[in-house]
Protein backbone atom coordinates (compact mmCIF):
# COMPACT_ATOMS: atom_id res chain seq x y z
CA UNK A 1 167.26 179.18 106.46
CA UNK A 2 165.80 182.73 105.16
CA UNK A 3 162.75 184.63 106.59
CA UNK A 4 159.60 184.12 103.86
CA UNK A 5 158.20 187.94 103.44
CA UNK A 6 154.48 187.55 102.10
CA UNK A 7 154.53 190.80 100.47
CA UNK A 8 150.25 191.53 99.05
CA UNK A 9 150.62 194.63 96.81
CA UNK A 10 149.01 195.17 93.11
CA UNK A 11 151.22 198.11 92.27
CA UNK A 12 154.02 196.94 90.15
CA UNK A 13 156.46 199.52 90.72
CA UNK A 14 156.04 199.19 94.78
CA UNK A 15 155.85 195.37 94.41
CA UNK A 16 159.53 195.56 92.79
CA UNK A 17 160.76 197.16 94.95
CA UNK A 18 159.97 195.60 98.28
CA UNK A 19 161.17 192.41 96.72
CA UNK A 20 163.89 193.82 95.83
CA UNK A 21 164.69 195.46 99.08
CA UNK A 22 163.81 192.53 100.95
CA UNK A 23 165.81 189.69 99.14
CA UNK A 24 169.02 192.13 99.38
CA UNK A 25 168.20 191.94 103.21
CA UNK A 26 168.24 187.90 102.84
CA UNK A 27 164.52 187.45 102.99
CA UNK A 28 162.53 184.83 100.80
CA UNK A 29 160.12 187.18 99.55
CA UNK A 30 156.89 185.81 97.76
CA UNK A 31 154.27 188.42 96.63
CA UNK A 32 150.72 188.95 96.13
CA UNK A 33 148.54 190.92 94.49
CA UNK A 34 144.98 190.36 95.82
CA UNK A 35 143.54 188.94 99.06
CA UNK A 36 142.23 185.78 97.12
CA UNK A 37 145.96 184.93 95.77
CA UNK A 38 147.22 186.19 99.25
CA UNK A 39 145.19 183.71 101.43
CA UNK A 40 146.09 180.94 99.26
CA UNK A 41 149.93 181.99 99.88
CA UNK A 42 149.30 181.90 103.60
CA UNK A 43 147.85 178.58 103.68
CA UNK A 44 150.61 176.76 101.09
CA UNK A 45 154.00 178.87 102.18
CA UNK A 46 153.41 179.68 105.66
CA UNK A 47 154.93 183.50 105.38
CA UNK A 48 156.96 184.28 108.49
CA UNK A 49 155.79 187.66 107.78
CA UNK A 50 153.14 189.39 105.86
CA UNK A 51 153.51 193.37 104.16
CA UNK A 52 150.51 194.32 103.19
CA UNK A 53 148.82 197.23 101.11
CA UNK A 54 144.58 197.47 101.63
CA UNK A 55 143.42 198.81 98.10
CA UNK A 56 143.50 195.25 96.27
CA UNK A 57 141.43 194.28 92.96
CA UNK A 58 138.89 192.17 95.12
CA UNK A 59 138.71 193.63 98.58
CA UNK A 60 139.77 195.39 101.01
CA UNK A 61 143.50 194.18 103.22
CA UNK A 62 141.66 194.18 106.44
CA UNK A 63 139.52 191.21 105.34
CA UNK A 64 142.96 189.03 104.67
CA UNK A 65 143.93 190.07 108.48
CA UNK A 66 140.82 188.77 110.51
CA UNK A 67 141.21 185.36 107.71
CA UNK A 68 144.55 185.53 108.93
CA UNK A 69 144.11 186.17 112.80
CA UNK A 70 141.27 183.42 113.00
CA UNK A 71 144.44 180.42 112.29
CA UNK A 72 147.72 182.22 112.68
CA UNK A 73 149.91 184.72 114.66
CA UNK A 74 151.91 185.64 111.83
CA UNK A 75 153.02 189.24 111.85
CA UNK A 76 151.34 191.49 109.68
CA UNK A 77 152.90 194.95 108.39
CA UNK A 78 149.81 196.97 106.63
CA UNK A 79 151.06 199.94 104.34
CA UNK A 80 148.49 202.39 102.84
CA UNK A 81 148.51 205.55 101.56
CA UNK A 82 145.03 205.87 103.66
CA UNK A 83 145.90 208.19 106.92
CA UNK A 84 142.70 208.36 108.75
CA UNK A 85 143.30 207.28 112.49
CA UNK A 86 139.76 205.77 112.14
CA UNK A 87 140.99 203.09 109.66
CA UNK A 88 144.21 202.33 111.44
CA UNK A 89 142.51 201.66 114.39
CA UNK A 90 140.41 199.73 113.15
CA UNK A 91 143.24 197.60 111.32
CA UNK A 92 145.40 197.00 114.48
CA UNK A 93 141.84 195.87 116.33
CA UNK A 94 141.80 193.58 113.80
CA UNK A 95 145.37 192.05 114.22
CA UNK A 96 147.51 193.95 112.09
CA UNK A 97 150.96 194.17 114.21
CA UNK A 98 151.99 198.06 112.54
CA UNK A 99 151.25 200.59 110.23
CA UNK A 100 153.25 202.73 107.67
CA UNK A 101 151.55 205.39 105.33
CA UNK A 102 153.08 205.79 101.83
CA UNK A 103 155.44 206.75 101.28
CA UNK A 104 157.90 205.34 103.55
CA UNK A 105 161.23 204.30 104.03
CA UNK A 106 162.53 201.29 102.83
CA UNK A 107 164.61 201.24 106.27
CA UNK A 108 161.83 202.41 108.87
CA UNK A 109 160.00 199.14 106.90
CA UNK A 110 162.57 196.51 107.45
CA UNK A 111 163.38 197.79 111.47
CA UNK A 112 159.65 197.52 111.70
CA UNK A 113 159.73 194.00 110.63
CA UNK A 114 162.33 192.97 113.14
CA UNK A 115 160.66 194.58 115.91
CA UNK A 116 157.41 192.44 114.79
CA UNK A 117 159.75 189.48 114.45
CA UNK A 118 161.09 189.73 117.79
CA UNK A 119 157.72 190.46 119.86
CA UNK A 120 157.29 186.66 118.22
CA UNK A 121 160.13 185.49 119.71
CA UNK A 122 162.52 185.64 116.29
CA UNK A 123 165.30 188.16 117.30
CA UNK A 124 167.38 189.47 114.24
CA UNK A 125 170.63 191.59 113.98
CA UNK A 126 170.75 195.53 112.31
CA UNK A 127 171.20 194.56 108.73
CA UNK A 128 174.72 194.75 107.31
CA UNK A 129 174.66 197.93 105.27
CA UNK A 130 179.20 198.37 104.90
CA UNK A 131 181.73 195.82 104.18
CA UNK A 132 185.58 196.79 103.53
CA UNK A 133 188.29 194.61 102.99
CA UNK A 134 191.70 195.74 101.79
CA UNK A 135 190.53 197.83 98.52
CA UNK A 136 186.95 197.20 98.17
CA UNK A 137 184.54 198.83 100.26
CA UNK A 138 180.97 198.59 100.28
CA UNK A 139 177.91 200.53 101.53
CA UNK A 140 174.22 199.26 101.05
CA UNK A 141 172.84 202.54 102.38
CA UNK A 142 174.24 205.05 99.96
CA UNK A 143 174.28 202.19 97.31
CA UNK A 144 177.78 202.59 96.35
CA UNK A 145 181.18 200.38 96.05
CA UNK A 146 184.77 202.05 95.99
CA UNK A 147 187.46 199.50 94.72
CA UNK A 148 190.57 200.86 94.44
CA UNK A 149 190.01 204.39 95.21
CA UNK A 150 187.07 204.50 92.57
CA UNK A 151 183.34 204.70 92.42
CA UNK A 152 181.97 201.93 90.62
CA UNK A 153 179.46 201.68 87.95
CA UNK A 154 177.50 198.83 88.47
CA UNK A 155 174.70 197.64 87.12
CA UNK A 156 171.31 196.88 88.96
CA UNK A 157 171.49 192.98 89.20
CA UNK A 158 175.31 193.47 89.53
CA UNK A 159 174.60 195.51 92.33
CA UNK A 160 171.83 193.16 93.80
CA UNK A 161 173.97 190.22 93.31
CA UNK A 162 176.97 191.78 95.51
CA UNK A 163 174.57 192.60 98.01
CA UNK A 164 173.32 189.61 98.74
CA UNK A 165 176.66 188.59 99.38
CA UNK A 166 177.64 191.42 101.27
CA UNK A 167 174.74 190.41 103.53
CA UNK A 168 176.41 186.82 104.29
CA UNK A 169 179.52 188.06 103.61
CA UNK A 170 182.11 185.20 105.23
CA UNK A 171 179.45 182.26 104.36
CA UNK A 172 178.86 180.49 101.58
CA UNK A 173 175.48 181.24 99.47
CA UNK A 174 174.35 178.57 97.35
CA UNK A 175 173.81 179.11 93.14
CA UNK A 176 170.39 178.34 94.13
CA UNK A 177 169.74 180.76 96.65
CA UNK A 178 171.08 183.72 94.73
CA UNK A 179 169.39 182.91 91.72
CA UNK A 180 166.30 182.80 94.09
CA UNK A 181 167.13 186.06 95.89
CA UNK A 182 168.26 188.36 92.45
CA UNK A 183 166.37 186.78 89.49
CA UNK A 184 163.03 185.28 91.34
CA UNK A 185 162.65 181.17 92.28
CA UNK A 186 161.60 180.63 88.77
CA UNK A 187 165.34 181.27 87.44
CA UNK A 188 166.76 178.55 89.98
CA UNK A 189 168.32 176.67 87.29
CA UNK A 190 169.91 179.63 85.59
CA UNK A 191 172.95 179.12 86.87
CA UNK A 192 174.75 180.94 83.65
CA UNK A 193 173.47 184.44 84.85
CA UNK A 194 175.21 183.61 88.02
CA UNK A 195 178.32 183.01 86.13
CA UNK A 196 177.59 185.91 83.75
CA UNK A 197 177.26 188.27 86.00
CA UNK A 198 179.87 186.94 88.36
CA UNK A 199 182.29 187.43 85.64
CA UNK A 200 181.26 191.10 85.36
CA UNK A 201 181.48 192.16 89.02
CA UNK A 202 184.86 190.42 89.06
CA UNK A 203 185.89 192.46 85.89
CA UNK A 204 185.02 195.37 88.07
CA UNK A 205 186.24 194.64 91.46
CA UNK A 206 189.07 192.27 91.31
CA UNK A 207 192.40 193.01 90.07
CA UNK A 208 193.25 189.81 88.81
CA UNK A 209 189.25 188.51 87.69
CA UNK A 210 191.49 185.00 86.85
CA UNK A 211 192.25 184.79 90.48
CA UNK A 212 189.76 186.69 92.59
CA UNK A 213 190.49 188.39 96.14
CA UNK A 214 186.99 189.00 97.16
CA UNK A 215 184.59 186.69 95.38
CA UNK A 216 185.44 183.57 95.55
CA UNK A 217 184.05 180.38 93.98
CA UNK A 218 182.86 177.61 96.01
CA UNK A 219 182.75 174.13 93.53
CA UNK A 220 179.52 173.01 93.01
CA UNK A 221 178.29 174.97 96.13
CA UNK A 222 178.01 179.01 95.19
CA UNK A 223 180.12 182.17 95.80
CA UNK A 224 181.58 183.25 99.13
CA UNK A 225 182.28 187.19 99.80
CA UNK A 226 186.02 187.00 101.63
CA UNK A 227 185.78 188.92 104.82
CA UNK A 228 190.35 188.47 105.65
């Protein structure tokens, strides 16, 4: 079962982003983008973690971490572009587990997140940034696939969608969990992008798309990344 990332930011651009960064890492991510829509996530989804910015529409983050430290230990991530020591002082007094100042790595924020998750007791892996098998190789860090001896064009869903494989690569992942992790949980019964896009990356990757070395169909199930 995935990790739920409460991500509470009302910049668009940064919102994207950390959802997208997060679901390629296998997290449920749900987002925010005030503390009155943010407590009202807490109570109904139960976040396993939070990532949260301070400057929202109707207050200030701090207030959504003492609401959140009077019920629940959930770890809290505060990012801000705010660097006086005062504030972040005042912010881990108040409960907050850590504190990045924009910008930051997309990287130093995710090993951040598994240090908070294991101080709770949730220990997880380094993230799977390279898989190769025969002709296709893969790496999530400099965002690039070789098939073949080639660089690959892909697109940015096409490249979203083989890295949420590539980040369970060996185990099935259901049609509902990528449409979930790529599109956003109100596309779960899309299940023609899946096969859309499916049939793209295989027009890319695979040297016979008709019968497919590396992404392989599981009936009724989802799509499996082979790893032999």
């Amino acid at each position: 079962m995935s990790l739920r990332v409460l991500v509470v930011e009302d910049d668009r651009e940064i919102r994207a982003l950390l959802q997208s960064s997060l679901s390629v890492e296998g997290f449920e991510v749900v987002t925010a983008v005030s503390v009155r829509e943010a407590q009202a996530l807490v109570d109904h989804t139960a976040p396993d973690v939070i990532v949260l910015d301070l400057g929202l529409p109707d207050g200030d983050g701090i207030t959504l971490v003492r609401a959140v430290r009077k019920q629940h230990t959930t770890p809290i991530l505060v990012v801000s572009a705010r660097h006086q020591e005062t504030q972040k002082i005042a912010l881990l007094d108040a409960g907050a587990d850590d504190y990045l100042t924009k910008p930051f790595a997309v990287g130093e924020l995710l090993a951040r997140i598994r240090v908070a998750l294991r101080h709770r007791g949730t220990a997880l892996g380094a993230a799977t940034t390279l898989h190769e098998l025969d002709d296709l190789k893969v790496d999530l860090s400099l965002r690039e696939v070789h098939c073949r001896g080639n660089l690959l064009h892909l697109t940015p869903t096409e490249f979203k969608l083989l890295a949420r494989l590539v980040r369970s690569a060996g185990r099935v992942v259901t049609h509902r969990q990528l449409l979930t992790d790529v599109w956003g949980p109100e596309f779960t019964e899309h299940t023609h992008y899946l096969r859309l896009y499916m049939g793209q990356l295989r027009a890319k990757i695979e040297q016979d798309p008709a019968d497919p070395r590396h992404l392989l169909t599981e009936t009724g199930v989802g799509y499996r990344l082979a790893v032999a």
